[in-house]
PDB file of N, CA and C in Angstrom:
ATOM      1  N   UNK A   1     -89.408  53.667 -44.810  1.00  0.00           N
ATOM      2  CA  UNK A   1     -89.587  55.063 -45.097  1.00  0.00           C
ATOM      3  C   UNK A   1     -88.978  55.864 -43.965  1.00  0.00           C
ATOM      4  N   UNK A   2     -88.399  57.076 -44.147  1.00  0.00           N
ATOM      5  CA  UNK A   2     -87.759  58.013 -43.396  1.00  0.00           C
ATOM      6  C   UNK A   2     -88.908  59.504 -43.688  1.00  0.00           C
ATOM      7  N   UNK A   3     -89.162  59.886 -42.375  1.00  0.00           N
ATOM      8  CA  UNK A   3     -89.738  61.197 -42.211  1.00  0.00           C
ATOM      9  C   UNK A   3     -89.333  62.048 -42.080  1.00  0.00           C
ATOM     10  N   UNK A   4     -88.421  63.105 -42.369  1.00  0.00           N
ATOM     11  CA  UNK A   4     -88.067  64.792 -41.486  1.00  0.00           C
ATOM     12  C   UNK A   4     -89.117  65.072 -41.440  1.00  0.00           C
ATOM     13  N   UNK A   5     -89.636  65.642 -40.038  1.00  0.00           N
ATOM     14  CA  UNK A   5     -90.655  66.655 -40.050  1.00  0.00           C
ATOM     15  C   UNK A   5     -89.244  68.046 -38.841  1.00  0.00           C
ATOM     16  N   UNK A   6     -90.275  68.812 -38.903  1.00  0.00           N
ATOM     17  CA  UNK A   6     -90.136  69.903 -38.297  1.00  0.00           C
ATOM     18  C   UNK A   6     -90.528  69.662 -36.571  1.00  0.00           C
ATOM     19  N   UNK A   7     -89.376  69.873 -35.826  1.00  0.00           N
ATOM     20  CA  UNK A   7     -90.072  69.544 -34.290  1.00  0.00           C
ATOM     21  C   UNK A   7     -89.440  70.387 -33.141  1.00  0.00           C
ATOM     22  N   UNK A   8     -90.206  70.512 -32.548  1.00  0.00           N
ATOM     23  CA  UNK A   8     -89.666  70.935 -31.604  1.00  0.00           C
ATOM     24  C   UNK A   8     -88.332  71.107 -30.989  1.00  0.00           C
ATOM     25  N   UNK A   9     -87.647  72.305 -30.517  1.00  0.00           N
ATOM     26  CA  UNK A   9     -85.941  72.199 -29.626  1.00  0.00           C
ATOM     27  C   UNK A   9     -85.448  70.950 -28.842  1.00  0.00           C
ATOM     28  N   UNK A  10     -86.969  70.645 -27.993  1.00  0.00           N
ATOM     29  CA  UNK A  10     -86.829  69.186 -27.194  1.00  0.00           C
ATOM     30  C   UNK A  10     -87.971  68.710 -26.669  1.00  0.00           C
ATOM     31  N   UNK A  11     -87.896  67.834 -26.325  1.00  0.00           N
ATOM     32  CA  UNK A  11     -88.984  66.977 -25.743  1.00  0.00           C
ATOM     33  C   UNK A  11     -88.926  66.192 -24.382  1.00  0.00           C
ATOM     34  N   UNK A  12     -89.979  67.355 -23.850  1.00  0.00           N
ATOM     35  CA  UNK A  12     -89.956  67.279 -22.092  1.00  0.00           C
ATOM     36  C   UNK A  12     -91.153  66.281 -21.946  1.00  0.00           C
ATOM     37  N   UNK A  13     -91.020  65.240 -20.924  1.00  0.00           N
ATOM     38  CA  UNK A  13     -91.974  64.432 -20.559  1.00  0.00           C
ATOM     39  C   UNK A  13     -93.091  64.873 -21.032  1.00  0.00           C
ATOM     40  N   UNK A  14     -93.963  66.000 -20.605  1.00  0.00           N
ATOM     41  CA  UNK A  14     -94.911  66.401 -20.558  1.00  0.00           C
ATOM     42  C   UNK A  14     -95.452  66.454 -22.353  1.00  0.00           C
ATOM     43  N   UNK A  15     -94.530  66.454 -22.819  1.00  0.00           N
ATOM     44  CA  UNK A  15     -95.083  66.848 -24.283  1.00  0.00           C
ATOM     45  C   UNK A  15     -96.015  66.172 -24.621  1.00  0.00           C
ATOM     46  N   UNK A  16     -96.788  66.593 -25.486  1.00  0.00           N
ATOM     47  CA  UNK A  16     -98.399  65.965 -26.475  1.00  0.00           C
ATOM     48  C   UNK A  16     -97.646  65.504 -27.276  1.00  0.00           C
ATOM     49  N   UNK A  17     -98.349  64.043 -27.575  1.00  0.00           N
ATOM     50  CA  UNK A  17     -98.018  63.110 -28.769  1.00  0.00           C
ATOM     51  C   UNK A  17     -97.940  64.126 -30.065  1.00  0.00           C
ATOM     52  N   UNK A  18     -98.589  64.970 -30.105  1.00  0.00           N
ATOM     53  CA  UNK A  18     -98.938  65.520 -31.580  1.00  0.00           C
ATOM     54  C   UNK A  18     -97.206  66.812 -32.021  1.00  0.00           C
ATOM     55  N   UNK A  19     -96.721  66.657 -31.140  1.00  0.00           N
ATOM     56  CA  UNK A  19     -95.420  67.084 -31.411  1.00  0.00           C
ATOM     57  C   UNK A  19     -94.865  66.245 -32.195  1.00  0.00           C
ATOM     58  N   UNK A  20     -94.989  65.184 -32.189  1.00  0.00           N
ATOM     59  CA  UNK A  20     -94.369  63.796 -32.810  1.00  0.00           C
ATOM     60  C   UNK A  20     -95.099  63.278 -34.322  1.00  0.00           C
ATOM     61  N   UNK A  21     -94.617  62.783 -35.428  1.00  0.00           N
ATOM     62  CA  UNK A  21     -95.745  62.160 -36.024  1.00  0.00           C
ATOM     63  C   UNK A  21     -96.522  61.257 -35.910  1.00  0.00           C
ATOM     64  N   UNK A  22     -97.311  60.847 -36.175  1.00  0.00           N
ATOM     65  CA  UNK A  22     -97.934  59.582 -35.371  1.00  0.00           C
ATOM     66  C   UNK A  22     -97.545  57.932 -36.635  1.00  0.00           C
ATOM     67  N   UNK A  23     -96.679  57.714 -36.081  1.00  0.00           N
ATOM     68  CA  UNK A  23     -96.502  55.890 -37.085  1.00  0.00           C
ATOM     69  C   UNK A  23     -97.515  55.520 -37.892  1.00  0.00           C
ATOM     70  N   UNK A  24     -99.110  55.810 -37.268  1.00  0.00           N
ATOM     71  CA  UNK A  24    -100.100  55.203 -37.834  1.00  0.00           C
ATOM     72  C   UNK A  24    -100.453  55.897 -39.407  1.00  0.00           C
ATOM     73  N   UNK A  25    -100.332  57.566 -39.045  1.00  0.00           N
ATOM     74  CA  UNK A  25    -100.050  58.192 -40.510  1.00  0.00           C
ATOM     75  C   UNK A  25     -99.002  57.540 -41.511  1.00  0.00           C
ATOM     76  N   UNK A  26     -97.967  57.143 -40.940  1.00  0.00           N
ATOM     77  CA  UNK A  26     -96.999  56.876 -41.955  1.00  0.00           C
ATOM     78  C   UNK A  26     -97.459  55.282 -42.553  1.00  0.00           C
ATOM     79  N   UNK A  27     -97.510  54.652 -41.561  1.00  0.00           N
ATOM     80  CA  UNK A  27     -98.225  53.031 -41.883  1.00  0.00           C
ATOM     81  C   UNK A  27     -99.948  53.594 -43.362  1.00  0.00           C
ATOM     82  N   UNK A  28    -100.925  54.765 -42.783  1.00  0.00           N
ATOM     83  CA  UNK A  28    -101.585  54.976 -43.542  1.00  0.00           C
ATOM     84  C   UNK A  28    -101.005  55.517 -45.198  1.00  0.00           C
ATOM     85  N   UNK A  29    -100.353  55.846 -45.386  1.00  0.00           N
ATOM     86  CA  UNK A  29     -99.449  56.494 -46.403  1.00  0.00           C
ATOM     87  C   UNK A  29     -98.908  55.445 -47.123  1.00  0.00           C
ATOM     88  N   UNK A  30     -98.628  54.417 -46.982  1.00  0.00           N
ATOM     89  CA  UNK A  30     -97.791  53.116 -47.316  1.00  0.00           C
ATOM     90  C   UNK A  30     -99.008  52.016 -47.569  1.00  0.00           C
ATOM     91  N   UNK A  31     -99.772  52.244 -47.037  1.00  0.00           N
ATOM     92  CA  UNK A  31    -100.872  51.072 -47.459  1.00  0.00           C
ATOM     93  C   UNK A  31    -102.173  51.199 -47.585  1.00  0.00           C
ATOM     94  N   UNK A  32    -103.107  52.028 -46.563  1.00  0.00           N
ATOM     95  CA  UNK A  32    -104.572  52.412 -46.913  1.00  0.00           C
ATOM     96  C   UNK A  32    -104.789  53.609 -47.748  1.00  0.00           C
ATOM     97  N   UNK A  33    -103.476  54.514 -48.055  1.00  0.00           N
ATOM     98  CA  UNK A  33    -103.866  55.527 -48.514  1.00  0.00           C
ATOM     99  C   UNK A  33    -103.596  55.534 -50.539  1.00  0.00           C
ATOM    100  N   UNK A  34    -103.530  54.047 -50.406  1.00  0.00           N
ATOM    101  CA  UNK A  34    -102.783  54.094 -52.031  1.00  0.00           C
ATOM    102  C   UNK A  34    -104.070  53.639 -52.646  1.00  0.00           C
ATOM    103  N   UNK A  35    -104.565  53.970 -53.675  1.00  0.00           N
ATOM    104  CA  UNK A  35    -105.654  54.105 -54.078  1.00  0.00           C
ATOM    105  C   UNK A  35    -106.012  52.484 -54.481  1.00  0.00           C
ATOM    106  N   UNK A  36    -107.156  51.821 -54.175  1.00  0.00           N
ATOM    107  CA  UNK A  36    -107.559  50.524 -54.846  1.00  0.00           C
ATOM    108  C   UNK A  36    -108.003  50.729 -56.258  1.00  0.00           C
ATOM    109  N   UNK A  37    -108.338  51.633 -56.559  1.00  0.00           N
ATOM    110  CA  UNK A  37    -108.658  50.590 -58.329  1.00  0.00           C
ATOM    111  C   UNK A  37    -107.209  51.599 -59.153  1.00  0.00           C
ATOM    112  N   UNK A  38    -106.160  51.603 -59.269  1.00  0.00           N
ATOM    113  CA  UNK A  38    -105.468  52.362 -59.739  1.00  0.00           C
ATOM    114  C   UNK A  38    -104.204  51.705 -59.721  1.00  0.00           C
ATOM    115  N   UNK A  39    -103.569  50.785 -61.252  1.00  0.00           N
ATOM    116  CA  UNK A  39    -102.908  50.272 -61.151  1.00  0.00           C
ATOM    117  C   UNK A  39    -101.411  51.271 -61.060  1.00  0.00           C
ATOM    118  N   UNK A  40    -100.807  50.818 -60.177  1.00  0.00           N
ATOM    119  CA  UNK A  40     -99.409  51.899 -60.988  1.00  0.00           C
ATOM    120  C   UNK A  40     -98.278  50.956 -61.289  1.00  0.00           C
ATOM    121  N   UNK A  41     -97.912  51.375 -62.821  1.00  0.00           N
ATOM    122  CA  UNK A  41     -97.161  50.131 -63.319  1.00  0.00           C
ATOM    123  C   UNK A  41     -95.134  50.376 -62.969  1.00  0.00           C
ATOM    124  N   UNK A  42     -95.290  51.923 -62.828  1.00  0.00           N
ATOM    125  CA  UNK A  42     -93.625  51.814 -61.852  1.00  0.00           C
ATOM    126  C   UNK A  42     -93.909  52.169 -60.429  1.00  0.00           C
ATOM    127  N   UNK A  43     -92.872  51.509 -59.935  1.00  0.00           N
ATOM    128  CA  UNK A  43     -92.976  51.329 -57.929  1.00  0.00           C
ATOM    129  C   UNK A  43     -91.969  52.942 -57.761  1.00  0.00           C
ATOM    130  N   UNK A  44     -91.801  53.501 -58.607  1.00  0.00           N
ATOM    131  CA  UNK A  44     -91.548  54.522 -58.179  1.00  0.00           C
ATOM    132  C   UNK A  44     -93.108  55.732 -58.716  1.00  0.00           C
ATOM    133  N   UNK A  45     -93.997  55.195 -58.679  1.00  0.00           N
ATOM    134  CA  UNK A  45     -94.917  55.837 -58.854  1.00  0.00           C
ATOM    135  C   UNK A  45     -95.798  55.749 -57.363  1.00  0.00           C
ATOM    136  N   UNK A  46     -95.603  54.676 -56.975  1.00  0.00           N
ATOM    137  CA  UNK A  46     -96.211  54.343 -55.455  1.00  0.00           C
ATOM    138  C   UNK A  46     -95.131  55.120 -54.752  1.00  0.00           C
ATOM    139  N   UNK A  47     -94.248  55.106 -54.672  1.00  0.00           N
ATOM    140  CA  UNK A  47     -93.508  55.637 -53.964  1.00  0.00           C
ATOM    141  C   UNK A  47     -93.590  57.106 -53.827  1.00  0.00           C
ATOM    142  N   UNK A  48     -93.703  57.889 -55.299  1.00  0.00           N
ATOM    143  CA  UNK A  48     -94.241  59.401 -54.969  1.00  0.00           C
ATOM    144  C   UNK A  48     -95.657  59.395 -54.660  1.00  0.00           C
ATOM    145  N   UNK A  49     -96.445  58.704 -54.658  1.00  0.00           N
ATOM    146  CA  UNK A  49     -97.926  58.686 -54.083  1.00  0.00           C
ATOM    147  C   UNK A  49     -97.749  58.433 -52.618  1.00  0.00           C
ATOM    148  N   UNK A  50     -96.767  57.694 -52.125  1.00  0.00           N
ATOM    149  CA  UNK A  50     -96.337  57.755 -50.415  1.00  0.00           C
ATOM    150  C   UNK A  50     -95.873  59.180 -50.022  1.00  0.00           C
ATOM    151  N   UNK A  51     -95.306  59.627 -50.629  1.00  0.00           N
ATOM    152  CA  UNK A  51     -94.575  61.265 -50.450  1.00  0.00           C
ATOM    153  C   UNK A  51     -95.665  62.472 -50.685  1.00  0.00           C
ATOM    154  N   UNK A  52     -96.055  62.262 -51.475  1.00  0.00           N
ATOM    155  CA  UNK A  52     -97.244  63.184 -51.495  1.00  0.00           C
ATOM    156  C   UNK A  52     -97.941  63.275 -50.500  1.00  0.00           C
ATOM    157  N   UNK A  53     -98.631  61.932 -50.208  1.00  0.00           N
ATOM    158  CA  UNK A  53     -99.542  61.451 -49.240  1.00  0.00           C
ATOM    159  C   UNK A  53     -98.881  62.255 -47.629  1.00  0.00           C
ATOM    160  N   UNK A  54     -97.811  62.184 -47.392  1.00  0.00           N
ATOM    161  CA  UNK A  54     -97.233  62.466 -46.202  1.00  0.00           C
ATOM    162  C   UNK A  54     -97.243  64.014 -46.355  1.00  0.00           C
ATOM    163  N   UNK A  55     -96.533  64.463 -47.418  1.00  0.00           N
ATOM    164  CA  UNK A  55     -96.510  66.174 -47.480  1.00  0.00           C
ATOM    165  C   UNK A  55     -98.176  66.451 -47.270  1.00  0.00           C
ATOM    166  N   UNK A  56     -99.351  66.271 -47.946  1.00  0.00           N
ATOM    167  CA  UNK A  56    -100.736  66.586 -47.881  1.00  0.00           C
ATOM    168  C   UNK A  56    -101.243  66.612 -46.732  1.00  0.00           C
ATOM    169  N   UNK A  57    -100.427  65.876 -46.020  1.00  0.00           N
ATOM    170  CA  UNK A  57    -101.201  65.301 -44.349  1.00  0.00           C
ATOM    171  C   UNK A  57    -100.834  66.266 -43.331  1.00  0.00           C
ATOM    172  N   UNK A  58     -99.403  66.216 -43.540  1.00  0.00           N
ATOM    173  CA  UNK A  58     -99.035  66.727 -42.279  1.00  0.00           C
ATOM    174  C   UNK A  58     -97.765  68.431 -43.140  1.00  0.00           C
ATOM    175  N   UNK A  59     -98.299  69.532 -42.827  1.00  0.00           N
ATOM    176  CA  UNK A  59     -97.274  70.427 -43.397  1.00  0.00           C
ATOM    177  C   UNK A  59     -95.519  70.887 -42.243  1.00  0.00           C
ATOM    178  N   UNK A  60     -95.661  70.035 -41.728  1.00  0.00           N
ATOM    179  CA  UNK A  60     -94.291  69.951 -40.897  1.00  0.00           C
ATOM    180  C   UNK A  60     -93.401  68.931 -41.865  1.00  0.00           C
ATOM    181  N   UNK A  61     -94.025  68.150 -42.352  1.00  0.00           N
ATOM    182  CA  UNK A  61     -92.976  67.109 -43.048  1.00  0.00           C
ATOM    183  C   UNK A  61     -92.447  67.796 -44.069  1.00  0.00           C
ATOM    184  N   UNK A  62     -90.735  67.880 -44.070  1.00  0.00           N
ATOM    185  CA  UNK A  62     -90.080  68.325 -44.790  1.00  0.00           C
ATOM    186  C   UNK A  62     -88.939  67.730 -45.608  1.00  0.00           C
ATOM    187  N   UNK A  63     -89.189  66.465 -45.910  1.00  0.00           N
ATOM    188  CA  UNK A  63     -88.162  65.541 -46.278  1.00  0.00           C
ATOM    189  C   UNK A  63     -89.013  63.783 -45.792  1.00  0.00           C
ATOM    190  N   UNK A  64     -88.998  63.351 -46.972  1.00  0.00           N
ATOM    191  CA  UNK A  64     -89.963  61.779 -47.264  1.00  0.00           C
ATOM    192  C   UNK A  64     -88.986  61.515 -48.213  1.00  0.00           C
ATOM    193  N   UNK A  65     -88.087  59.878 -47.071  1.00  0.00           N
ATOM    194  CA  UNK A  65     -87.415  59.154 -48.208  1.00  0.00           C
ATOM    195  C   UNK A  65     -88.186  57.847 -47.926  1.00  0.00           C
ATOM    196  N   UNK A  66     -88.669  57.131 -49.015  1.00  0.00           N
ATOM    197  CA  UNK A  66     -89.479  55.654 -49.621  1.00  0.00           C
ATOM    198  C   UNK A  66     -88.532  55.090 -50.258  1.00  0.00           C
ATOM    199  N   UNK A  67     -88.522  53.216 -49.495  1.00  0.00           N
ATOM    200  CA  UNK A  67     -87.461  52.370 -49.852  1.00  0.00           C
ATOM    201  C   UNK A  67     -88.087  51.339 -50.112  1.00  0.00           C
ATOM    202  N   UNK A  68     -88.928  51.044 -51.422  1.00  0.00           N
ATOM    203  CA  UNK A  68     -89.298  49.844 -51.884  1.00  0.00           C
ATOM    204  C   UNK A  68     -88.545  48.445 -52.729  1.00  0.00           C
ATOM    205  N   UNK A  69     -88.891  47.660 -51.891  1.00  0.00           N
ATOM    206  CA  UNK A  69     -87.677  46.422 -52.856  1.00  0.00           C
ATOM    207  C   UNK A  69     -88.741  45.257 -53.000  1.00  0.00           C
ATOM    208  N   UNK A  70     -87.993  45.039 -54.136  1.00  0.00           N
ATOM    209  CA  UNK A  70     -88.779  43.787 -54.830  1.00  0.00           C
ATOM    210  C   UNK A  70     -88.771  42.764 -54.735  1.00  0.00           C
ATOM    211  N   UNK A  71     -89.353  41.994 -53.929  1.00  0.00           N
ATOM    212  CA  UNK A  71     -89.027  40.898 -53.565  1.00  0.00           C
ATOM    213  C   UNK A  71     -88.976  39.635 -54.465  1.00  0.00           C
ATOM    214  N   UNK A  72     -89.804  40.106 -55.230  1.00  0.00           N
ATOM    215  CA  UNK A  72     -90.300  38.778 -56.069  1.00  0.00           C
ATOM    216  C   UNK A  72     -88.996  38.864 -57.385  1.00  0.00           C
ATOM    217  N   UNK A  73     -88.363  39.396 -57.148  1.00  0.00           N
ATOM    218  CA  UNK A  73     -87.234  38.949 -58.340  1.00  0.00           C
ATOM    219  C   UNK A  73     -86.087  38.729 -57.696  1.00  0.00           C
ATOM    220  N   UNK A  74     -86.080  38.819 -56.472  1.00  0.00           N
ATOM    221  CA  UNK A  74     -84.425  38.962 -55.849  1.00  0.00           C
ATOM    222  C   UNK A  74     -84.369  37.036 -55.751  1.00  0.00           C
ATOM    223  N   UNK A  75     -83.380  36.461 -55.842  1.00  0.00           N
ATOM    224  CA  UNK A  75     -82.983  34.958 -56.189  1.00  0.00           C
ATOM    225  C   UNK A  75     -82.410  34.525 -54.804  1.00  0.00           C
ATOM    226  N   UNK A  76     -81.493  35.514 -54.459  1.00  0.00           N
ATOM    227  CA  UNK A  76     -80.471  34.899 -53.593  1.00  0.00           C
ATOM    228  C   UNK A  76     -80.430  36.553 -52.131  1.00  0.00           C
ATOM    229  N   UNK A  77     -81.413  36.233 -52.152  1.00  0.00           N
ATOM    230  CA  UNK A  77     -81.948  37.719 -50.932  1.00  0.00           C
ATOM    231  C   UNK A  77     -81.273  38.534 -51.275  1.00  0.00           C
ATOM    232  N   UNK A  78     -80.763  39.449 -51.951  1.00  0.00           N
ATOM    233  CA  UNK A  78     -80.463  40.740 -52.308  1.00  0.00           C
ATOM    234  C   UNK A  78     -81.701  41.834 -52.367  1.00  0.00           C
ATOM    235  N   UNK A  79     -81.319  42.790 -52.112  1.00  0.00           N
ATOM    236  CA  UNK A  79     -82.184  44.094 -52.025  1.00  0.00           C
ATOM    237  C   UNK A  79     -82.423  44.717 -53.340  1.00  0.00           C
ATOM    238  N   UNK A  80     -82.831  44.379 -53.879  1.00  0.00           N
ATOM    239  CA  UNK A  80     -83.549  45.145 -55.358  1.00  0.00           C
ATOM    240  C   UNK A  80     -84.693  45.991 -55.881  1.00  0.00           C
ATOM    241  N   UNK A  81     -84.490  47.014 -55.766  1.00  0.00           N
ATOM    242  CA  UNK A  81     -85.500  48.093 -55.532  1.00  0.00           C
ATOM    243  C   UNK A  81     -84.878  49.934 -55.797  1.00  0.00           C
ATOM    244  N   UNK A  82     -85.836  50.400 -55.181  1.00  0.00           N
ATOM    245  CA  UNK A  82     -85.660  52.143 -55.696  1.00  0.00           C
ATOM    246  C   UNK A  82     -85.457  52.623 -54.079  1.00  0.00           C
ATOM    247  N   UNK A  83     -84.995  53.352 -54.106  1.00  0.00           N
ATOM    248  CA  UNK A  83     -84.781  54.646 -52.917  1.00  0.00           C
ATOM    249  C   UNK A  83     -85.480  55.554 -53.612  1.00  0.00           C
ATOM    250  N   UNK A  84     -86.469  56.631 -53.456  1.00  0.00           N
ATOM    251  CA  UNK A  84     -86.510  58.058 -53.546  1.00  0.00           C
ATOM    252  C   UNK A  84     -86.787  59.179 -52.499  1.00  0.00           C
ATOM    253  N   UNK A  85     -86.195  60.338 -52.692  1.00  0.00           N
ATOM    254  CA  UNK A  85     -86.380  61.256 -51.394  1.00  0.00           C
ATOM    255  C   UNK A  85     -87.004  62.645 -52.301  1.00  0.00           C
ATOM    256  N   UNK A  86     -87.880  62.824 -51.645  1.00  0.00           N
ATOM    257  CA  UNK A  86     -88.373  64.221 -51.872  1.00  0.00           C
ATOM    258  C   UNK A  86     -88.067  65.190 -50.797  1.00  0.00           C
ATOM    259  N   UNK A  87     -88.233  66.530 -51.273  1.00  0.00           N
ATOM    260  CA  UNK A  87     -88.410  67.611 -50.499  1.00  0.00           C
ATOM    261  C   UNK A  87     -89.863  68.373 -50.580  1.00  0.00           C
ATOM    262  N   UNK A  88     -90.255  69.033 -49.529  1.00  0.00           N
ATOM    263  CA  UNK A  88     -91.109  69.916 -49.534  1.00  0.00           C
ATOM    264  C   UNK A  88     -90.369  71.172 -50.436  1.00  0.00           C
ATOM    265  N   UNK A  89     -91.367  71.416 -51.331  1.00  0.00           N
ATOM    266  CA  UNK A  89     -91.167  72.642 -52.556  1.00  0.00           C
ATOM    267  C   UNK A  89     -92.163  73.685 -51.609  1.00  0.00           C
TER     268      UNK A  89
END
């Protein structure tokens, strides 16, 4: 997954983590935040439930691209899967 958020001109030593996003949000977005009893039968449905999840959290994020591939059908390791990118509306 790829984040744009909105940040700061630069980043001087001194800066607070919270200028930054924190990985652990994005790791939460991708795996604890996807609902357990709720099957979703296209992976591009998880994938806008990752994008959402990130826009809801944090309103600096302005651009969520999700790169899921399927492992379980690829034969000969090829990448088989969806890209999607949203924007903040």
């Amino acid at each position: 997954m790829t984040v744009d958020i909105d940040m700061p001109e630069r980043f001087a030593p001194d800066t607070p983590l919270s200028a930054s996003k924190s990985y652990i949000d994005l790791k939460h977005a991708a795996t604890t935040a996807l609902p357990k009893d709720v099957h979703f039968t296209l992976i591009e449905a998880v994938a806008e439930h990752v994008c959402e999840t990130l826009f809801v959290s944090d309103a600096r994020v302005q651009r969520v691209e999700v790169r899921i591939v399927k492992l379980a059908i690829a034969e000969q390791g090829e990448s088989i899967g969806i890209n999607m990118v949203r924007h903040r509306r």
